[in-house]
PDB file of N, CA and C in Angstrom:
ATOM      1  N   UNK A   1      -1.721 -29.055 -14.118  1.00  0.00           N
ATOM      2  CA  UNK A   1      -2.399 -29.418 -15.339  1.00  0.00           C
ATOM      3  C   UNK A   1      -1.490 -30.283 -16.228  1.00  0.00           C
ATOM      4  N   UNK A   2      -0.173 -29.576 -16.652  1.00  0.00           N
ATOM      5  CA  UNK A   2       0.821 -30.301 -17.484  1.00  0.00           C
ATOM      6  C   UNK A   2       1.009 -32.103 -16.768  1.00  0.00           C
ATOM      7  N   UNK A   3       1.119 -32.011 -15.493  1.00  0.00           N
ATOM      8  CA  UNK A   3       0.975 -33.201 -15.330  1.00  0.00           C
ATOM      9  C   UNK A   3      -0.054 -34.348 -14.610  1.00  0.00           C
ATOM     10  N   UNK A   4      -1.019 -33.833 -14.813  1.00  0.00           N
ATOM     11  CA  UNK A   4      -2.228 -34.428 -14.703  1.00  0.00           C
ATOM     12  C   UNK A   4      -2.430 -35.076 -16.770  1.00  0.00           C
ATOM     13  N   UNK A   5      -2.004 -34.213 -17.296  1.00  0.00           N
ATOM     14  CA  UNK A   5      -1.959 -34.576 -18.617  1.00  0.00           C
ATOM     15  C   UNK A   5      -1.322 -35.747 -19.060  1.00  0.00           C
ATOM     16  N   UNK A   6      -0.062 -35.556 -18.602  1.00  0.00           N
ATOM     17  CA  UNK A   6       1.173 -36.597 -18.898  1.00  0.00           C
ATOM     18  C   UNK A   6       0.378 -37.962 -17.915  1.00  0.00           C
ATOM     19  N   UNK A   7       0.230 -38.087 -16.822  1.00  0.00           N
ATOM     20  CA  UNK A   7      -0.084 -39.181 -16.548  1.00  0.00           C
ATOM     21  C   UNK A   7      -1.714 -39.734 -16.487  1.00  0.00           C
ATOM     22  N   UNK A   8      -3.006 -38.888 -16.560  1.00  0.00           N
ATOM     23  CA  UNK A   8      -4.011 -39.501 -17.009  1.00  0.00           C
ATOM     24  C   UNK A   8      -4.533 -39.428 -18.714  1.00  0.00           C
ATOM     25  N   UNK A   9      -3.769 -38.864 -19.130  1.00  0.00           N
ATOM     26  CA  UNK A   9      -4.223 -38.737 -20.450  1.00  0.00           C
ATOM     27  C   UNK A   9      -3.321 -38.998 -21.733  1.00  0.00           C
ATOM     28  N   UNK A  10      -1.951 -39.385 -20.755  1.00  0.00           N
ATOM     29  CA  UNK A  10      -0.810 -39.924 -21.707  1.00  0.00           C
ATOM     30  C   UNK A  10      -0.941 -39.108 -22.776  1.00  0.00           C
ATOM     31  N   UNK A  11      -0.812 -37.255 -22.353  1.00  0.00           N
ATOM     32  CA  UNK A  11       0.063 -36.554 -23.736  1.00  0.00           C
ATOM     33  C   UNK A  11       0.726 -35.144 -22.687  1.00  0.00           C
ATOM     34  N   UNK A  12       2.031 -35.018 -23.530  1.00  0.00           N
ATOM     35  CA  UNK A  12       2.973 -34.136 -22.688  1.00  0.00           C
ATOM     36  C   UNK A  12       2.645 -32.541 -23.949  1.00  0.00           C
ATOM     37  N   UNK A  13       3.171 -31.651 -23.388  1.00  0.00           N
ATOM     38  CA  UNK A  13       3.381 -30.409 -24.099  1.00  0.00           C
ATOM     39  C   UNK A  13       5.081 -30.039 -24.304  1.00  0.00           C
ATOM     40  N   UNK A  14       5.101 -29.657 -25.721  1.00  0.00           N
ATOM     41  CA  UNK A  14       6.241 -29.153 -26.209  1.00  0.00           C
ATOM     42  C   UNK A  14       7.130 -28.413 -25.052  1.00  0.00           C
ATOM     43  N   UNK A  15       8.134 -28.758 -25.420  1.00  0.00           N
ATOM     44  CA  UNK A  15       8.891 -27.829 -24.391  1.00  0.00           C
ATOM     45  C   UNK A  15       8.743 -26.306 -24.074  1.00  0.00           C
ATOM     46  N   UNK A  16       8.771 -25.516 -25.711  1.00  0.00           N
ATOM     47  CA  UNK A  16       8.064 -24.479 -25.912  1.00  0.00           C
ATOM     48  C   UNK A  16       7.159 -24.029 -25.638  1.00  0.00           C
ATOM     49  N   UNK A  17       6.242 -24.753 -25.482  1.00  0.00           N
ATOM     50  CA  UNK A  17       4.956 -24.804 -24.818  1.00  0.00           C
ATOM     51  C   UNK A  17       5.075 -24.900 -23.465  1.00  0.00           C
ATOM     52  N   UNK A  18       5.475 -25.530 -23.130  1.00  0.00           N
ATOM     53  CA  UNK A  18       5.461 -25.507 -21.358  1.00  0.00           C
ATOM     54  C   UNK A  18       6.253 -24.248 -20.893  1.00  0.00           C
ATOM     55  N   UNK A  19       7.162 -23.775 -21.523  1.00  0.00           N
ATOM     56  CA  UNK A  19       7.675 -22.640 -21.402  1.00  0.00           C
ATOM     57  C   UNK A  19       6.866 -21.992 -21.275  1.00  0.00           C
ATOM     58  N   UNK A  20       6.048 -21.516 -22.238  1.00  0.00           N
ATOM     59  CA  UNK A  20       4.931 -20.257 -22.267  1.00  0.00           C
ATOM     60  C   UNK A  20       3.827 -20.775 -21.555  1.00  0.00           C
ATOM     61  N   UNK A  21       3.572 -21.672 -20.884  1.00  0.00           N
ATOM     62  CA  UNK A  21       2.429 -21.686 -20.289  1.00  0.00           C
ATOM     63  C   UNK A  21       3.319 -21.157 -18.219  1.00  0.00           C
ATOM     64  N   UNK A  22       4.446 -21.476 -18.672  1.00  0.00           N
ATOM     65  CA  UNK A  22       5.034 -21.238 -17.684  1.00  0.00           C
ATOM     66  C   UNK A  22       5.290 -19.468 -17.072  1.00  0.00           C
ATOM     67  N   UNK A  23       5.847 -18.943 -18.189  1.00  0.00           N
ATOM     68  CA  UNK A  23       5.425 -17.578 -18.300  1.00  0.00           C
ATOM     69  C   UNK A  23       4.200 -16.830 -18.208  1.00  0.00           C
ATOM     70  N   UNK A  24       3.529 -17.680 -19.298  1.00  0.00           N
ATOM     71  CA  UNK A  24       2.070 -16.903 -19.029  1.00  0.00           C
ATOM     72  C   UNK A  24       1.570 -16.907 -17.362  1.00  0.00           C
ATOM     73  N   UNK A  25       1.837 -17.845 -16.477  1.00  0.00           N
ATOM     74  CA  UNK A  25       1.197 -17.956 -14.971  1.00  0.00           C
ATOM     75  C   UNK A  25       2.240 -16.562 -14.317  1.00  0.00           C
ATOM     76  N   UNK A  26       3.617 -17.052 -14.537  1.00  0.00           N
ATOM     77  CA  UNK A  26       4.455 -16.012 -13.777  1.00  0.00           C
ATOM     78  C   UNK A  26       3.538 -14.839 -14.197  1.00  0.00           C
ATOM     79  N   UNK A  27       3.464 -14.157 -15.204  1.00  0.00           N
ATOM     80  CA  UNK A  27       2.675 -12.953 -15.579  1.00  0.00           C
ATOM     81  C   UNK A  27       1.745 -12.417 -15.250  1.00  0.00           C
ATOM     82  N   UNK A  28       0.714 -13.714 -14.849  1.00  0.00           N
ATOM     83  CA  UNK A  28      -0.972 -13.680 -14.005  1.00  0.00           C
ATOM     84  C   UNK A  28      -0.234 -13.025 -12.657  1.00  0.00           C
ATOM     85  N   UNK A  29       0.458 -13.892 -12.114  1.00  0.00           N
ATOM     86  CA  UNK A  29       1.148 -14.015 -10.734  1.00  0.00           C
ATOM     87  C   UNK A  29       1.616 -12.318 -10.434  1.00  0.00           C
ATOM     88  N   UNK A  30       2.432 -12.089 -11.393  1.00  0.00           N
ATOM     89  CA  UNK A  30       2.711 -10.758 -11.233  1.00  0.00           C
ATOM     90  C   UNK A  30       1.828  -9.443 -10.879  1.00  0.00           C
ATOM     91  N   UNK A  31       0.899  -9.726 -12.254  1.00  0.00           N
ATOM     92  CA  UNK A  31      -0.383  -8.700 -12.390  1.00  0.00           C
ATOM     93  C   UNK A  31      -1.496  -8.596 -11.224  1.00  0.00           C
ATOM     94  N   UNK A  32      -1.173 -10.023 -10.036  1.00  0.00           N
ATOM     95  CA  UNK A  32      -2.602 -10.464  -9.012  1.00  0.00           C
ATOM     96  C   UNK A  32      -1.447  -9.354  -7.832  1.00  0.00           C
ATOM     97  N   UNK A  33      -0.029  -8.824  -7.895  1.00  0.00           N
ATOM     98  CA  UNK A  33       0.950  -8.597  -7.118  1.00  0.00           C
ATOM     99  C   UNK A  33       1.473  -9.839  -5.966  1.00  0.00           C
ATOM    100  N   UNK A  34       2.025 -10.554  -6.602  1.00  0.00           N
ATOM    101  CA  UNK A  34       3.005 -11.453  -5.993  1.00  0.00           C
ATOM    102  C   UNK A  34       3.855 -10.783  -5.803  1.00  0.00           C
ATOM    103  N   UNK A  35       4.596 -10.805  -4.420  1.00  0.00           N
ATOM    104  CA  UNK A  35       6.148 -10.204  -4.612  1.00  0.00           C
ATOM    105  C   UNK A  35       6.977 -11.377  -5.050  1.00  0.00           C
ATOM    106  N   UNK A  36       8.240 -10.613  -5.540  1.00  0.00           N
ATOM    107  CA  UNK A  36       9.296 -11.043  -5.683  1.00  0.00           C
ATOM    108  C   UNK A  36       9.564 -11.783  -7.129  1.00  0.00           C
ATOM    109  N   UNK A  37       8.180 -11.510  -8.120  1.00  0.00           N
ATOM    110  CA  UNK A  37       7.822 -11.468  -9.351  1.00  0.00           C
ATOM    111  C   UNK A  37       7.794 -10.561 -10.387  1.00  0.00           C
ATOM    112  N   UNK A  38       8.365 -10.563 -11.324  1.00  0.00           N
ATOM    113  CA  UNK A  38       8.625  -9.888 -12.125  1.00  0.00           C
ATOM    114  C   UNK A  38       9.134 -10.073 -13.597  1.00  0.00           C
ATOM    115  N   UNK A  39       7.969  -9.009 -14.563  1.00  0.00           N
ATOM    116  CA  UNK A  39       8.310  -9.960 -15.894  1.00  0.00           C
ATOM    117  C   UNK A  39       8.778  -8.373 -16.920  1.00  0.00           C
ATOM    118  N   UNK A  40       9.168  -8.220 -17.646  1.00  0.00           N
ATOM    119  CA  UNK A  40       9.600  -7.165 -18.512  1.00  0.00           C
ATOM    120  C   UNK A  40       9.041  -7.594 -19.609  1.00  0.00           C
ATOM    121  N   UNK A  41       8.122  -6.582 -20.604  1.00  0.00           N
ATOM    122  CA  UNK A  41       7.621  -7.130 -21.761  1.00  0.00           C
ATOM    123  C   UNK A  41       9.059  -6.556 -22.851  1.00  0.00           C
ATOM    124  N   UNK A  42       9.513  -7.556 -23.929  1.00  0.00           N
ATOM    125  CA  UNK A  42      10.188  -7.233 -24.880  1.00  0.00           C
ATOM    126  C   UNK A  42      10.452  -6.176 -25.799  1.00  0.00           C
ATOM    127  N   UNK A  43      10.568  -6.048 -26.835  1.00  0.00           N
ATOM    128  CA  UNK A  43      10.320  -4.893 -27.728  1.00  0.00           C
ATOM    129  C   UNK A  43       9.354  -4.738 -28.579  1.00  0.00           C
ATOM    130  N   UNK A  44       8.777  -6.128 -28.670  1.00  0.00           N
ATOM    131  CA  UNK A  44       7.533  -6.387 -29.479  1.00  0.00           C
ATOM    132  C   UNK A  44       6.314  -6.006 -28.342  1.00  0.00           C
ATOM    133  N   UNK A  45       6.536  -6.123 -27.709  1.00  0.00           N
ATOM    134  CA  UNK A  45       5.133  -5.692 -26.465  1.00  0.00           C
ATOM    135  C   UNK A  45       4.965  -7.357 -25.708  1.00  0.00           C
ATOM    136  N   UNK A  46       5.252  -8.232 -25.846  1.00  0.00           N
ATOM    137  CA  UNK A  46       5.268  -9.704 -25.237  1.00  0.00           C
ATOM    138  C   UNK A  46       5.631  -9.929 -24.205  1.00  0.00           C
ATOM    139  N   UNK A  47       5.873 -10.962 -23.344  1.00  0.00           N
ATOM    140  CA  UNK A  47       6.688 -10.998 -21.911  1.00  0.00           C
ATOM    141  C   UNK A  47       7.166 -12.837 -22.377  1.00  0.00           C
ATOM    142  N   UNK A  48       8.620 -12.337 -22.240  1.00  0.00           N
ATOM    143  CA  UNK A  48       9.474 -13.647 -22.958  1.00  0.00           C
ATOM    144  C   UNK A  48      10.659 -14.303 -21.612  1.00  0.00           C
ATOM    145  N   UNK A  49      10.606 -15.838 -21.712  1.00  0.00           N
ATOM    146  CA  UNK A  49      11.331 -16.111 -20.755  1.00  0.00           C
ATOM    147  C   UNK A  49      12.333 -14.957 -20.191  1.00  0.00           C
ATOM    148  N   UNK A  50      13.251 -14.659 -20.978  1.00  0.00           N
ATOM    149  CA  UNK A  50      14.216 -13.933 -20.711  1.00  0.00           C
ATOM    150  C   UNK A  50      14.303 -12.586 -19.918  1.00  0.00           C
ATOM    151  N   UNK A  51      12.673 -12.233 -19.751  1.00  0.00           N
ATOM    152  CA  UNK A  51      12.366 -10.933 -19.201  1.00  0.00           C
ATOM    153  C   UNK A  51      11.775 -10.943 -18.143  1.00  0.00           C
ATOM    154  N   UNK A  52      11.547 -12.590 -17.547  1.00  0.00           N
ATOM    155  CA  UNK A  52      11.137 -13.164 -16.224  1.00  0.00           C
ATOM    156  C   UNK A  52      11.966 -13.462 -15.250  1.00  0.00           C
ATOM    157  N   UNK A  53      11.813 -13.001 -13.987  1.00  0.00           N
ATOM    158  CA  UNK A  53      12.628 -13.502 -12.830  1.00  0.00           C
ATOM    159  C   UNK A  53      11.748 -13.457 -11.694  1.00  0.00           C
ATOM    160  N   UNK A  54      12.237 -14.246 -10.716  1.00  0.00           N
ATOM    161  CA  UNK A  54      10.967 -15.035  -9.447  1.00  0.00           C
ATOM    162  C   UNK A  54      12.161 -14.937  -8.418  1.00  0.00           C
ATOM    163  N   UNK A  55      12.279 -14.349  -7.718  1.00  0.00           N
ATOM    164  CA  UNK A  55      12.926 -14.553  -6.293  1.00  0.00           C
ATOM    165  C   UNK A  55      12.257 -15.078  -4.983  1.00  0.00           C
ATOM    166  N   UNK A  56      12.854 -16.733  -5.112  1.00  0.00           N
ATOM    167  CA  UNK A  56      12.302 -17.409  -4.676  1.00  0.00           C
ATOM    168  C   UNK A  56      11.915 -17.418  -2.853  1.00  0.00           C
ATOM    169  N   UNK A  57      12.759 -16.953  -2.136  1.00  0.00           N
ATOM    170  CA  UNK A  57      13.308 -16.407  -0.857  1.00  0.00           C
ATOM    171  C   UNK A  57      12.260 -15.990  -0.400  1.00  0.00           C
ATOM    172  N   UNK A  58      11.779 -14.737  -1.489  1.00  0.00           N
ATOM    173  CA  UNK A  58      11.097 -13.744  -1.161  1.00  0.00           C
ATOM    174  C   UNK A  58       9.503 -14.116  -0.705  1.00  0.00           C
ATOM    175  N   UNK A  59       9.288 -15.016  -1.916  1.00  0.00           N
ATOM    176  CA  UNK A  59       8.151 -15.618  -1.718  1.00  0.00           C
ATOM    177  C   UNK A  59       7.484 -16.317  -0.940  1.00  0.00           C
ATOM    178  N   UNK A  60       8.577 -17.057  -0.247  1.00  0.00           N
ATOM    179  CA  UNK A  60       8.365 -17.806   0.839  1.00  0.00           C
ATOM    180  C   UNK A  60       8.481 -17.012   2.633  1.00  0.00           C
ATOM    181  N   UNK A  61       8.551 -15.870   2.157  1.00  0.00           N
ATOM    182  CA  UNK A  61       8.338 -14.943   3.560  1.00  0.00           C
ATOM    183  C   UNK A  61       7.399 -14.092   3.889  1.00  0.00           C
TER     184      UNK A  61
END
């Protein structure tokens, strides 16, 4: 999507933004049970880069 944007519609998303749209999928990904996905929600109840990790290896086996 992000770059179907950037090149037919000539507009990009905040970095911040692409961040969290980036998270938000890892999170889908998690919840559908992907292995090797995994997100920790914060202290506020959220799920923040920092509480995401993807082992990439894994995924591909």
């Amino acid at each position: 999507m992000e770059r179907n944007n950037r090149i037919f519609r000539g507009k990009e998303s905040t970095p911040s933004t692409l961040a969290s749209k980036i998270i938000d999928e890892l999170h889908l990904w998690e919840i559908a049970g992907a292995k090797g996905v995994k997100c920790r929600k914060n202290s506020s109840g959220n799920v923040s880069p920092a509480f995401c990790s993807v082992q990439f290896l894994s995924l591909l086996l």
